[in-house]
Protein backbone atom coordinates (compact mmCIF):
# COMPACT_ATOMS: atom_id res chain seq x y z
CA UNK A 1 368.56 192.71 160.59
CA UNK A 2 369.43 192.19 156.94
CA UNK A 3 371.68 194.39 154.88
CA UNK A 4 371.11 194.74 150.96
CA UNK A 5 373.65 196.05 148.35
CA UNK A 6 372.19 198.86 146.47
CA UNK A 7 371.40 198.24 143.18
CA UNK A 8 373.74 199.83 140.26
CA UNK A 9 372.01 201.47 138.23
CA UNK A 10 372.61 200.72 134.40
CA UNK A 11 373.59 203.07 131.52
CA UNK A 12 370.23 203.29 128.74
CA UNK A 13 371.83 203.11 125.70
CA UNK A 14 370.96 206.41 123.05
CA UNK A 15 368.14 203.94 121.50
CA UNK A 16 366.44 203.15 124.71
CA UNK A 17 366.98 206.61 126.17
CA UNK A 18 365.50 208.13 122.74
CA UNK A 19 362.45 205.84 122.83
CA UNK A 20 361.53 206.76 126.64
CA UNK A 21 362.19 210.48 126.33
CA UNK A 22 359.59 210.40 122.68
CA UNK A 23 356.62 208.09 124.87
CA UNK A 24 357.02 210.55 127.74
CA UNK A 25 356.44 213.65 125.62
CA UNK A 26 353.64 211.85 123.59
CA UNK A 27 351.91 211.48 127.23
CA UNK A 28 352.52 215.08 128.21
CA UNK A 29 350.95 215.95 124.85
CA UNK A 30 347.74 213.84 125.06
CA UNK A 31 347.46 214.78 128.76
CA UNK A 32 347.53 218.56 127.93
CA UNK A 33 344.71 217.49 124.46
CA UNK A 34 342.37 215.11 126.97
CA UNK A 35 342.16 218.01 129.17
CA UNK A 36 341.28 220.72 126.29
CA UNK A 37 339.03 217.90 125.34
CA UNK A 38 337.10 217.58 128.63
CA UNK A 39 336.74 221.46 129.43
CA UNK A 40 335.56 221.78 126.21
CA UNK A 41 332.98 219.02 126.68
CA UNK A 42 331.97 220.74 129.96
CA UNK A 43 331.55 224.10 128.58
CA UNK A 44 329.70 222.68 125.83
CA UNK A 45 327.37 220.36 128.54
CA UNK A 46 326.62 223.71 130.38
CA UNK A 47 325.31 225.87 126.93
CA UNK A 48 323.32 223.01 125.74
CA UNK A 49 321.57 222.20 129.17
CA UNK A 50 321.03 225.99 129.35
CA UNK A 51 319.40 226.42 126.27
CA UNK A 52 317.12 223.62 127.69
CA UNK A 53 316.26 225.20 130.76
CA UNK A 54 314.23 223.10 132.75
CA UNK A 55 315.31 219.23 132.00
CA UNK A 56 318.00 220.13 130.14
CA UNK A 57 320.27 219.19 132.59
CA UNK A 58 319.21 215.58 133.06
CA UNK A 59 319.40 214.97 129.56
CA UNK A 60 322.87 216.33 128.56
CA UNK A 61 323.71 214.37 132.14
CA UNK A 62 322.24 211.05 130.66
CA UNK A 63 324.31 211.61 127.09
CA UNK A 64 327.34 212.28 128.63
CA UNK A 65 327.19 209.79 131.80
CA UNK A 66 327.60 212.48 134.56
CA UNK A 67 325.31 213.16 137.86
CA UNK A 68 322.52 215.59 136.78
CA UNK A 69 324.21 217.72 139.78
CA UNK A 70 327.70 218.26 137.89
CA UNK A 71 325.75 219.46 134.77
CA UNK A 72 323.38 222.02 136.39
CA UNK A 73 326.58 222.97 138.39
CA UNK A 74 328.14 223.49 134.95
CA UNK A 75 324.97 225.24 132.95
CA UNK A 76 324.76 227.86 135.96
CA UNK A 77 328.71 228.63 135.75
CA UNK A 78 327.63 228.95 131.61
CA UNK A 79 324.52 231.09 132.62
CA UNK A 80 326.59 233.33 135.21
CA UNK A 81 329.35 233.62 132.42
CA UNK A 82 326.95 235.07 129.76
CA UNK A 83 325.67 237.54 132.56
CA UNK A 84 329.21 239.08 133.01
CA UNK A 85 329.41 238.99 129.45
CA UNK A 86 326.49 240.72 128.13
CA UNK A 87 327.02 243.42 131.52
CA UNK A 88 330.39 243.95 129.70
């Protein structure tokens, strides 16, 4: 069996600590924007193949390059959405 020293672990300097702390928020911020970006480009999928009723669907699914199943999935959570809207 085979021992091995730890590591020491070096001290960033302000420059290098600065630099990681800025990329890592940047990524935090486009992570929180991609995913305002995709439910708003499911909500939208949903509306438009709803206003298309039959075949709408399968052609907001071939635009946007998802299964035809995740877009009806999405146009009946948009169709069940305006129910408990206009019952409000």
């Amino acid at each position: 069996m085979t021992t091995s020293t730890p590591v020491p672990r070096v001290d960033l300097t302000a420059t290098e600590t600065g630099e990681l702390d800025r990329l890592a928020r940047d990524v935090e911020a486009c992570a929180a924007a991609l995913e305002q970006a995709r439910s708003a480009l499911g909500e939208a999928a949903g509306r438009i193949a709803a206003g298309h009723g039959r075949g709408g669907p399968a052609a907001v699914a071939a635009r946007v390059g998802w299964s035809r199943q995740h877009v009806s999935t999405l146009t009946a959570a948009h169709r069940r959405q305006q129910t408990e809207q206009d019952a409000a």
